[in-house]
N, C-alpha and C. Protein backbone atom coordinates (compact mmCIF):
# COMPACT_ATOMS: atom_id res chain seq x y z
N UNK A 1 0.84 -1.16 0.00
CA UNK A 1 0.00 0.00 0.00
C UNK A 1 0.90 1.24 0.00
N UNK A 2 0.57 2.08 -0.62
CA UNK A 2 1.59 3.43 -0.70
C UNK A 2 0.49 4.34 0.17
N UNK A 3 1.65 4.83 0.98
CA UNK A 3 0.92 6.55 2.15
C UNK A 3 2.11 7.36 1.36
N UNK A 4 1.61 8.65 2.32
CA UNK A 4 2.02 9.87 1.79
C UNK A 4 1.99 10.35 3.59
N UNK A 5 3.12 11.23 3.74
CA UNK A 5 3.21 11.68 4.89
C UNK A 5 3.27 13.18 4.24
N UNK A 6 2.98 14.44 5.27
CA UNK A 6 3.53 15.58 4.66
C UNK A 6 4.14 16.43 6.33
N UNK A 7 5.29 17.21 5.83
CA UNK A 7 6.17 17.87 7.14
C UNK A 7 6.20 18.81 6.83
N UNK A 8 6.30 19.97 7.87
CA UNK A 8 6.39 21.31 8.24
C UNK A 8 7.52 21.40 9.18
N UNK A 9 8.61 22.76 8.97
CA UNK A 9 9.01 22.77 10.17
C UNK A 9 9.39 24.18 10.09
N UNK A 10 9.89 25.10 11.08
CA UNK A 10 9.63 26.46 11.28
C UNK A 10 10.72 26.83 12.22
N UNK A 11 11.93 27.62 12.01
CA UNK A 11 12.77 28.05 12.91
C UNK A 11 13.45 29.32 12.64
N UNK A 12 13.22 30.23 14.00
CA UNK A 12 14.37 31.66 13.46
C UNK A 12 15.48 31.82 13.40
N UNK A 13 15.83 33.04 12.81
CA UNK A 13 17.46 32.99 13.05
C UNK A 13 17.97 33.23 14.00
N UNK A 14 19.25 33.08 14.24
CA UNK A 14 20.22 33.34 15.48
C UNK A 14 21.59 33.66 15.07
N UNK A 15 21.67 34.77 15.77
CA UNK A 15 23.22 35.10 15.38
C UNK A 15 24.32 33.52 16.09
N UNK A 16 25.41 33.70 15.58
CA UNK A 16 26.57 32.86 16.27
C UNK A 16 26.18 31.27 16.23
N UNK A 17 25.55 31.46 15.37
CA UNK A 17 25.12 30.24 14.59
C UNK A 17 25.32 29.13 13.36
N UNK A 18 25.65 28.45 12.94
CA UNK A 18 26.02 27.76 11.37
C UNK A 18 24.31 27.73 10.92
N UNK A 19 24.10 27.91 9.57
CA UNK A 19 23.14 27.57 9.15
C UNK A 19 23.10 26.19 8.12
N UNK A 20 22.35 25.37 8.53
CA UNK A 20 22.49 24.25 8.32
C UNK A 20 21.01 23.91 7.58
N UNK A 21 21.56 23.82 6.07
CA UNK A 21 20.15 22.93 5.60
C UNK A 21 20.72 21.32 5.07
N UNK A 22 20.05 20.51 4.94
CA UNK A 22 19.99 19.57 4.67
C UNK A 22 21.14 18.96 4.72
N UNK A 23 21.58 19.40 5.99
CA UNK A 23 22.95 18.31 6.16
C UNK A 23 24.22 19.39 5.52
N UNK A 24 23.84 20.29 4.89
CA UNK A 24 24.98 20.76 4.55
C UNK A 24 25.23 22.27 5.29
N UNK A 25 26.54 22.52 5.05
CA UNK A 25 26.51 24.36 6.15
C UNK A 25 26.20 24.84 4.52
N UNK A 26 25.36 26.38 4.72
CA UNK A 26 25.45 27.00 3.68
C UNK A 26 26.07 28.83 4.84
N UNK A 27 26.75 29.22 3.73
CA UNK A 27 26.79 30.70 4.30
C UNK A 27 26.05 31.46 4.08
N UNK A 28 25.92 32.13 5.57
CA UNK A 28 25.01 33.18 6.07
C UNK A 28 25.56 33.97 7.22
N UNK A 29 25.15 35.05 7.34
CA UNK A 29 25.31 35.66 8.58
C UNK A 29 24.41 35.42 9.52
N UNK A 30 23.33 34.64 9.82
CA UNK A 30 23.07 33.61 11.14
C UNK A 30 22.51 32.29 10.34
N UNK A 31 22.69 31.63 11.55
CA UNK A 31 21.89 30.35 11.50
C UNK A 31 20.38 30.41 11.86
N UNK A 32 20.13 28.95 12.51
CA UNK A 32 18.72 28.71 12.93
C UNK A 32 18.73 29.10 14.48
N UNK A 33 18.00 28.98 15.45
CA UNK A 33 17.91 28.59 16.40
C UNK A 33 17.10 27.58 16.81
N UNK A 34 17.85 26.55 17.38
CA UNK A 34 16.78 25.83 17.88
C UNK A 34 17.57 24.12 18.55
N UNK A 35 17.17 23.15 19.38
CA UNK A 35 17.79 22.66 20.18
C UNK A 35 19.02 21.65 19.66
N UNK A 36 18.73 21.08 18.34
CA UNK A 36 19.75 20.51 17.46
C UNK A 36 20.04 21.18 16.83
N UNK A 37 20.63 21.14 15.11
CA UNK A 37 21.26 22.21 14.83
C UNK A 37 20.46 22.55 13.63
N UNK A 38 19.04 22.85 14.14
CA UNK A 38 17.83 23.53 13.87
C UNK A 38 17.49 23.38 12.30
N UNK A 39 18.42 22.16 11.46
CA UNK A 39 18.01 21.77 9.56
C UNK A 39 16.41 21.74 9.42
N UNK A 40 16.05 22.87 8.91
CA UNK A 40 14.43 22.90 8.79
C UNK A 40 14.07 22.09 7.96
N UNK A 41 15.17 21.70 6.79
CA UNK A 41 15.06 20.75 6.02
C UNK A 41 14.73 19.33 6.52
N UNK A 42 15.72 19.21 6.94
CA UNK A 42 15.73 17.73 7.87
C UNK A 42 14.52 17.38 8.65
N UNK A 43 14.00 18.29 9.44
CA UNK A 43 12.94 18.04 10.43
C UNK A 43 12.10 18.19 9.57
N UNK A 44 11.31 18.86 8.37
CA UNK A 44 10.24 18.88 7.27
C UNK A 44 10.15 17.33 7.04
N UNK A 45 11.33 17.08 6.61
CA UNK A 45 11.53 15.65 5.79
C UNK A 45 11.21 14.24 6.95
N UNK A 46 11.70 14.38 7.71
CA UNK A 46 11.53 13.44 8.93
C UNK A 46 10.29 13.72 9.54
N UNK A 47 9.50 14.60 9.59
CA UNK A 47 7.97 14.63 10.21
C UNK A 47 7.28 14.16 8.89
N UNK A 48 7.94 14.41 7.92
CA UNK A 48 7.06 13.45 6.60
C UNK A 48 6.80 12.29 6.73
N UNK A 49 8.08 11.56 6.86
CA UNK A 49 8.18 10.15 6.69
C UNK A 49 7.61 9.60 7.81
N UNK A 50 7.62 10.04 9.50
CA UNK A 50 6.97 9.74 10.43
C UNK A 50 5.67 9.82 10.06
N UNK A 51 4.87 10.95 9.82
CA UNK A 51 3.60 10.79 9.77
C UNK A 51 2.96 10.29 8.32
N UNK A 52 4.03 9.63 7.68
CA UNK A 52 3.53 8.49 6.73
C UNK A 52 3.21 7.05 7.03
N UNK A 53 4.09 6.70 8.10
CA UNK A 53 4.00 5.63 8.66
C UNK A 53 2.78 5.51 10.30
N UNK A 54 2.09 6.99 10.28
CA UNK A 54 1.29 7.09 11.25
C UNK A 54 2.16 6.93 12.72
N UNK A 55 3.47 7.49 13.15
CA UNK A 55 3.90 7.52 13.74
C UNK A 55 3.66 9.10 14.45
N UNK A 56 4.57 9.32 16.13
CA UNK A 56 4.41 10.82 15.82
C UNK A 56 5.87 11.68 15.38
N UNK A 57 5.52 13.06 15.93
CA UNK A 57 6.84 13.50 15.14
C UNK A 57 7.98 13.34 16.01
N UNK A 58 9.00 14.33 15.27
CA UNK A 58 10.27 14.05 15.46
C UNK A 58 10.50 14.65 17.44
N UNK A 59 9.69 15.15 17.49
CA UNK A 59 9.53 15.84 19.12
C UNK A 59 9.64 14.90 20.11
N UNK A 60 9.26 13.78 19.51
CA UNK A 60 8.46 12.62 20.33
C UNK A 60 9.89 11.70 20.91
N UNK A 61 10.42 11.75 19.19
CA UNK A 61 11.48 10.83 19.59
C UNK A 61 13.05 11.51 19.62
N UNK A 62 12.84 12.99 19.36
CA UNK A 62 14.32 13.71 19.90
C UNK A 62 13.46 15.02 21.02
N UNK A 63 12.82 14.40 21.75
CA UNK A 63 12.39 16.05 22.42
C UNK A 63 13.37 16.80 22.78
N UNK A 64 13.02 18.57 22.83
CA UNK A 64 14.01 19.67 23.10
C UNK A 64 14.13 19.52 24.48
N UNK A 65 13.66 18.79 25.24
CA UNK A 65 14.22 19.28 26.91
C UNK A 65 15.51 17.61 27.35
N UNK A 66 16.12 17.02 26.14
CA UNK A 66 16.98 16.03 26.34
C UNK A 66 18.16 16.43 26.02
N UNK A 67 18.92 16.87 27.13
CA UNK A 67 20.60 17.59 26.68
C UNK A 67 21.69 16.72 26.49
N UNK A 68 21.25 15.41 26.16
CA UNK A 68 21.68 14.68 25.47
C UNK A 68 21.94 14.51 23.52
N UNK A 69 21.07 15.00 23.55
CA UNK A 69 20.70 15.56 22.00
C UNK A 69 21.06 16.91 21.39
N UNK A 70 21.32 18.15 22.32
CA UNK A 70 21.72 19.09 22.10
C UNK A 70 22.82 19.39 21.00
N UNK A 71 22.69 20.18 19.73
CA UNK A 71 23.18 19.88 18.81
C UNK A 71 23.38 19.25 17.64
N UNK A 72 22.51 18.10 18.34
CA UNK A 72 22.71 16.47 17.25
C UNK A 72 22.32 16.77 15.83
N UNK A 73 22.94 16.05 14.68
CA UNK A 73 23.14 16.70 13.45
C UNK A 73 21.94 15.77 13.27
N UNK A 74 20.65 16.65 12.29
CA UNK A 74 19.52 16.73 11.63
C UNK A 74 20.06 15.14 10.56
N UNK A 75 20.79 15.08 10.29
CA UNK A 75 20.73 13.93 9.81
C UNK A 75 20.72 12.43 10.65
N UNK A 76 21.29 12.46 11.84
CA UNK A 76 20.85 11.28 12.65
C UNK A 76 19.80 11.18 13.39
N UNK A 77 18.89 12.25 12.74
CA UNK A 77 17.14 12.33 12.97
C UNK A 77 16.65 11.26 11.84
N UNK A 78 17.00 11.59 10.37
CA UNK A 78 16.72 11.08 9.70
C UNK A 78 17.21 9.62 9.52
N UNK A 79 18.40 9.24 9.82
CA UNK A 79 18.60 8.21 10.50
C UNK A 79 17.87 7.41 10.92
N UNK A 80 17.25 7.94 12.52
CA UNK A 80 16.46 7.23 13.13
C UNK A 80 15.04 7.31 12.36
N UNK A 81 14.68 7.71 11.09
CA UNK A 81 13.17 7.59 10.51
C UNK A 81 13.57 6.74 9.97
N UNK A 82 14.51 6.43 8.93
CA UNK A 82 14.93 5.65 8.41
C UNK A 82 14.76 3.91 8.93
N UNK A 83 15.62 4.03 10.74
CA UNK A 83 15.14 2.88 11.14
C UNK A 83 13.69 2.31 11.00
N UNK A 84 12.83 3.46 11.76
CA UNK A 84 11.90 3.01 12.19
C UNK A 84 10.79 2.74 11.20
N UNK A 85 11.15 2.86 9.83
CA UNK A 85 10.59 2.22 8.80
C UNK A 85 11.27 1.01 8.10
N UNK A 86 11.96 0.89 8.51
CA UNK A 86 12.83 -0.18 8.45
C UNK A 86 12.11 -1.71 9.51
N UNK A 87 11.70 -1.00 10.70
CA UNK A 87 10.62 -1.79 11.88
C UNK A 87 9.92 -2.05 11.44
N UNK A 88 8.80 -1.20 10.74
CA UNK A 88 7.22 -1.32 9.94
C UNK A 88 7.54 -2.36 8.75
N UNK A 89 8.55 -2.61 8.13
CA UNK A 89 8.89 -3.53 6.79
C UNK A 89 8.25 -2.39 5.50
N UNK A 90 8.29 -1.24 5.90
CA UNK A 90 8.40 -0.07 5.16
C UNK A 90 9.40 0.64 4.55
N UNK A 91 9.14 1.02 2.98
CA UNK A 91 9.79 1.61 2.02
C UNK A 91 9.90 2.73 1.39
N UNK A 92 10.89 3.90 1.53
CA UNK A 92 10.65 5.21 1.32
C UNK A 92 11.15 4.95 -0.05
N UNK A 93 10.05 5.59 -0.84
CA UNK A 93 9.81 5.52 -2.23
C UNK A 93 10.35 7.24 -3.07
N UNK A 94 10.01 8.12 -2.36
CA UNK A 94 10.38 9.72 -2.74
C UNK A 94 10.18 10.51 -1.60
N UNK A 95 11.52 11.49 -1.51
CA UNK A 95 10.30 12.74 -0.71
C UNK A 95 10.39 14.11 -2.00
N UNK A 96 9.72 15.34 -1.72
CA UNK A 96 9.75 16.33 -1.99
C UNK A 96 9.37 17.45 -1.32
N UNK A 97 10.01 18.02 -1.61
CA UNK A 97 10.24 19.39 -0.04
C UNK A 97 10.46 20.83 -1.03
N UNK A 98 10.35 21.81 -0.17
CA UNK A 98 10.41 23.26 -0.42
C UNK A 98 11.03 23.81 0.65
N UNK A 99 11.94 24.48 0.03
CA UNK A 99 12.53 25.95 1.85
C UNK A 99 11.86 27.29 1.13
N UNK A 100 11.42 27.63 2.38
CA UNK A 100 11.23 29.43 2.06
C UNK A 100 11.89 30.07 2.80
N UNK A 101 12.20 31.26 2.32
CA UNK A 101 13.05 31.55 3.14
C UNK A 101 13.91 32.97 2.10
N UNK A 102 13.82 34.97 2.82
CA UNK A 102 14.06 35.66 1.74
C UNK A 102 15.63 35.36 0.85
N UNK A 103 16.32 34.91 2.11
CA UNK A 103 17.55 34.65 2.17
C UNK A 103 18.22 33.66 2.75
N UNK A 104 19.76 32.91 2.30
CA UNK A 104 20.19 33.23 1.18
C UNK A 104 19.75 32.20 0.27
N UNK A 105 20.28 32.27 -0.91
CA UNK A 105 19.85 31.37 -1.76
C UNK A 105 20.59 30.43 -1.83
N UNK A 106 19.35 28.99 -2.20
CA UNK A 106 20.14 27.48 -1.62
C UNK A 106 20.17 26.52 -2.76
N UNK A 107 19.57 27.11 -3.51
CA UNK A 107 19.80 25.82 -4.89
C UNK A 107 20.74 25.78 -4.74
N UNK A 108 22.23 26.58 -4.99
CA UNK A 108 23.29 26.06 -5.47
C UNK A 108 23.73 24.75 -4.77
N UNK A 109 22.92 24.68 -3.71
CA UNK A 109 23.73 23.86 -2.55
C UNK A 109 22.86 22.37 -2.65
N UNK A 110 21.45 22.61 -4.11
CA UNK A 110 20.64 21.29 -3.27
C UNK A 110 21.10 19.94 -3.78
N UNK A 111 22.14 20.01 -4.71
CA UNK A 111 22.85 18.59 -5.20
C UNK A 111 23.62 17.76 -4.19
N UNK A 112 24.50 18.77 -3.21
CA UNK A 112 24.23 18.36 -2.65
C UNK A 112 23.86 17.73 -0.76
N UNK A 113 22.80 18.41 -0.91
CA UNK A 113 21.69 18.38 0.01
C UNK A 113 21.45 17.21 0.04
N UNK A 114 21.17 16.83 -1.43
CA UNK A 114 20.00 15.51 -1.90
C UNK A 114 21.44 14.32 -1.19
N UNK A 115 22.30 14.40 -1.86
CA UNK A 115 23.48 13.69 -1.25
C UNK A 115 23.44 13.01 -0.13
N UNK A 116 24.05 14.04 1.11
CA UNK A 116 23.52 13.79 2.34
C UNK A 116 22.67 13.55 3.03
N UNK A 117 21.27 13.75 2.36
CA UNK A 117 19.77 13.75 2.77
C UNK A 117 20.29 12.06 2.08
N UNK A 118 19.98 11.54 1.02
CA UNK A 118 19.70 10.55 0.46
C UNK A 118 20.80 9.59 1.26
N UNK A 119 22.06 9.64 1.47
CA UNK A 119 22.98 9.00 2.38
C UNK A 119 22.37 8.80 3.68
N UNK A 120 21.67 9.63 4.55
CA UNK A 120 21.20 9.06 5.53
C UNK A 120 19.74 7.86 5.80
N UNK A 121 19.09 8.59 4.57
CA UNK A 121 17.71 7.41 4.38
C UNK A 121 18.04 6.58 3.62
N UNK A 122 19.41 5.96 3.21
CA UNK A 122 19.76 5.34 1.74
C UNK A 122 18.56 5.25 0.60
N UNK A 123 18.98 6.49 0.52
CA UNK A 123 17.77 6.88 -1.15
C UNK A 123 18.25 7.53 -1.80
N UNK A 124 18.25 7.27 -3.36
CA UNK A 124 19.07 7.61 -4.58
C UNK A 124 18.46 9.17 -4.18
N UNK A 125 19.84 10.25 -4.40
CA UNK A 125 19.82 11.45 -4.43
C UNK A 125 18.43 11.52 -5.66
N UNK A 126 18.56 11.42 -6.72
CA UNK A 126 17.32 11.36 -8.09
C UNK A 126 15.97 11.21 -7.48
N UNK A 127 15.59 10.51 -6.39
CA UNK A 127 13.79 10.54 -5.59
C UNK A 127 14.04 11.40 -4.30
N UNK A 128 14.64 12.42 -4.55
CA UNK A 128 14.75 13.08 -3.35
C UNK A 128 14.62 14.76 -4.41
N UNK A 129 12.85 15.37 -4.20
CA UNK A 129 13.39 17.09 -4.37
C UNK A 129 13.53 17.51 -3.65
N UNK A 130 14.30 18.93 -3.98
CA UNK A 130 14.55 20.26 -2.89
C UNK A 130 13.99 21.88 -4.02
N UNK A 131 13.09 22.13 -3.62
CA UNK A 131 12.80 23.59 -4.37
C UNK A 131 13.16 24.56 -3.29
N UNK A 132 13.08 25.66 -3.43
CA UNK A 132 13.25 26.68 -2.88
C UNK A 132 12.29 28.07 -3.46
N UNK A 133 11.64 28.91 -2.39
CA UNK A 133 11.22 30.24 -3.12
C UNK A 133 11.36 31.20 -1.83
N UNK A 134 10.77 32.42 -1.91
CA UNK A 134 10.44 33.64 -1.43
C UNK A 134 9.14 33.66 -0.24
N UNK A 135 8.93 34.48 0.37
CA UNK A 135 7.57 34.77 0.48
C UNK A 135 6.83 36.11 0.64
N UNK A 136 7.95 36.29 -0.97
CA UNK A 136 7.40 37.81 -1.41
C UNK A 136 7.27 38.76 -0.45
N UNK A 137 8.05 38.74 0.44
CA UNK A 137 8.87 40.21 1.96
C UNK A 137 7.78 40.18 2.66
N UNK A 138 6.69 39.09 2.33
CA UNK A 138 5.72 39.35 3.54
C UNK A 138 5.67 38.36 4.64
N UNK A 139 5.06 38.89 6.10
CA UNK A 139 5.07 38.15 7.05
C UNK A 139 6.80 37.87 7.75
N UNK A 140 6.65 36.97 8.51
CA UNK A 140 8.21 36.96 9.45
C UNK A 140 9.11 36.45 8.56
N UNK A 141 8.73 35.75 7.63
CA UNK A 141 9.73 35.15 6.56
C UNK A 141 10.41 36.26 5.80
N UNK A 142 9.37 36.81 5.62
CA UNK A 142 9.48 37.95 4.39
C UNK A 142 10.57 39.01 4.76
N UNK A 143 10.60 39.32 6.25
CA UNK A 143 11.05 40.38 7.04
C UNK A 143 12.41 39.53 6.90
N UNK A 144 12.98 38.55 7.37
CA UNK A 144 13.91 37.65 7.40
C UNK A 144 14.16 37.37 8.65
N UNK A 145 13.28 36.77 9.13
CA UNK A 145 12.92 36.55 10.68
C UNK A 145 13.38 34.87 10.74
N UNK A 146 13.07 34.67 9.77
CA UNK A 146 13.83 32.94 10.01
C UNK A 146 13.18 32.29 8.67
N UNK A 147 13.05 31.12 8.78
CA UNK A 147 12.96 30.38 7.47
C UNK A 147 12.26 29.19 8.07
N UNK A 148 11.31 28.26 7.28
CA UNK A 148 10.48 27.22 6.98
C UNK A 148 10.18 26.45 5.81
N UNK A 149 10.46 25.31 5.86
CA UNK A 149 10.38 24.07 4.94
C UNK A 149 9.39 23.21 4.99
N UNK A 150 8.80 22.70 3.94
CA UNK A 150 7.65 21.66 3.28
C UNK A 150 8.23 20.57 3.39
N UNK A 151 7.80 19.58 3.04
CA UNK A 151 7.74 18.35 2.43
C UNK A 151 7.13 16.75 2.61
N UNK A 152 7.09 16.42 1.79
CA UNK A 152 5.95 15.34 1.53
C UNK A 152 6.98 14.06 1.31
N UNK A 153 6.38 12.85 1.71
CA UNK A 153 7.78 11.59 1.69
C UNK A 153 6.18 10.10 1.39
N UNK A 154 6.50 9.91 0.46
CA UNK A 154 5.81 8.55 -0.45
C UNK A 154 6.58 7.31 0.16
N UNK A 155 5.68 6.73 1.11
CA UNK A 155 6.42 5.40 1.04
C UNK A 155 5.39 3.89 0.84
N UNK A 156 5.87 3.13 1.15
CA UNK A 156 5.18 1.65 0.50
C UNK A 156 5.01 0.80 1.82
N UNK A 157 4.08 -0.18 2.40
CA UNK A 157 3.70 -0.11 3.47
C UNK A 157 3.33 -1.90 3.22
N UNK A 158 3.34 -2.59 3.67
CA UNK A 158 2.55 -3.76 3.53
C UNK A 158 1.45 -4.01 4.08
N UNK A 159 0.44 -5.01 3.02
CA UNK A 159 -0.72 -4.82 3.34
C UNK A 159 -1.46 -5.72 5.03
């Protein structure tokens, strides 16, 4: 049976920060804030695939009040989705995702994104998108208050 999960995730900036999408640093003059090292990418993509498999999100199984986790790279989130569809005898088939965000600009960087993203769920970089847009200077995005990512993750489920 094929589901469809879809992820949101939402974080501001912070000075003295790396900004980190999808596993990769891109330059900026701040990062994210937030208790790992805040990949809006990563957490979009991993609340996908969780709530494809009707699991909950990534809160559940990295909550922010464990200072054990503090820092932990957005990809050994995905990691652990990875396992836990791996438990179900479940198969991540595609994801596709969006960053918004006024600044800076990340295509150059999403080859590879898909890389590292696809290295941690072992999934061909090729079923993995990354778009990127604006949100036309309006609202907190717009202002450049921080940045937020989409995405949707197709997987295969037995019946």
């Amino acid at each position: 049976m094929t589901r469809t999960g879809i992820g949101y995730d939402v974080h501001q900036f912070a000075e003295g920060r790396k900004l980190i999408l999808g596993g990769v640093e891109i330059p900026h003059s701040h990062g994210l804030s937030g208790h790992s090292d805040a990949d809006v990418l990563c957490h979009a993509i991993a609340d996908a695939i969780l709530g494809a498999v009707g699991l909950p999100d990534i809160g559940y199984y990295f909550p922010p009040s464990d200072p054990e986790i503090e820092g932990i790279s957005s990809l050994k989130i995905l990691e652990k989705c990875r396992a836990l569809l791996e438990e179900k005898s479940a198969s991540l088939n595609n994801i596709d995702s969006s960053i918004i965000a006024e600044s800076p600009k990340v295509l150059p960087y999403a080859e590879e994104m898909k890389e590292k993203i696809g290295g941690a769920l072992q999934l061909a970089p090729d079923r993995i998108g990354i778009k990127a847009t604006t949100n036309e200077t309006m609202g907190f995005i717009g202002r450049g208050e921080g940045m937020t990512a989409l995405a949707v993750a197709t997987i295969e489920v037995p019946e």
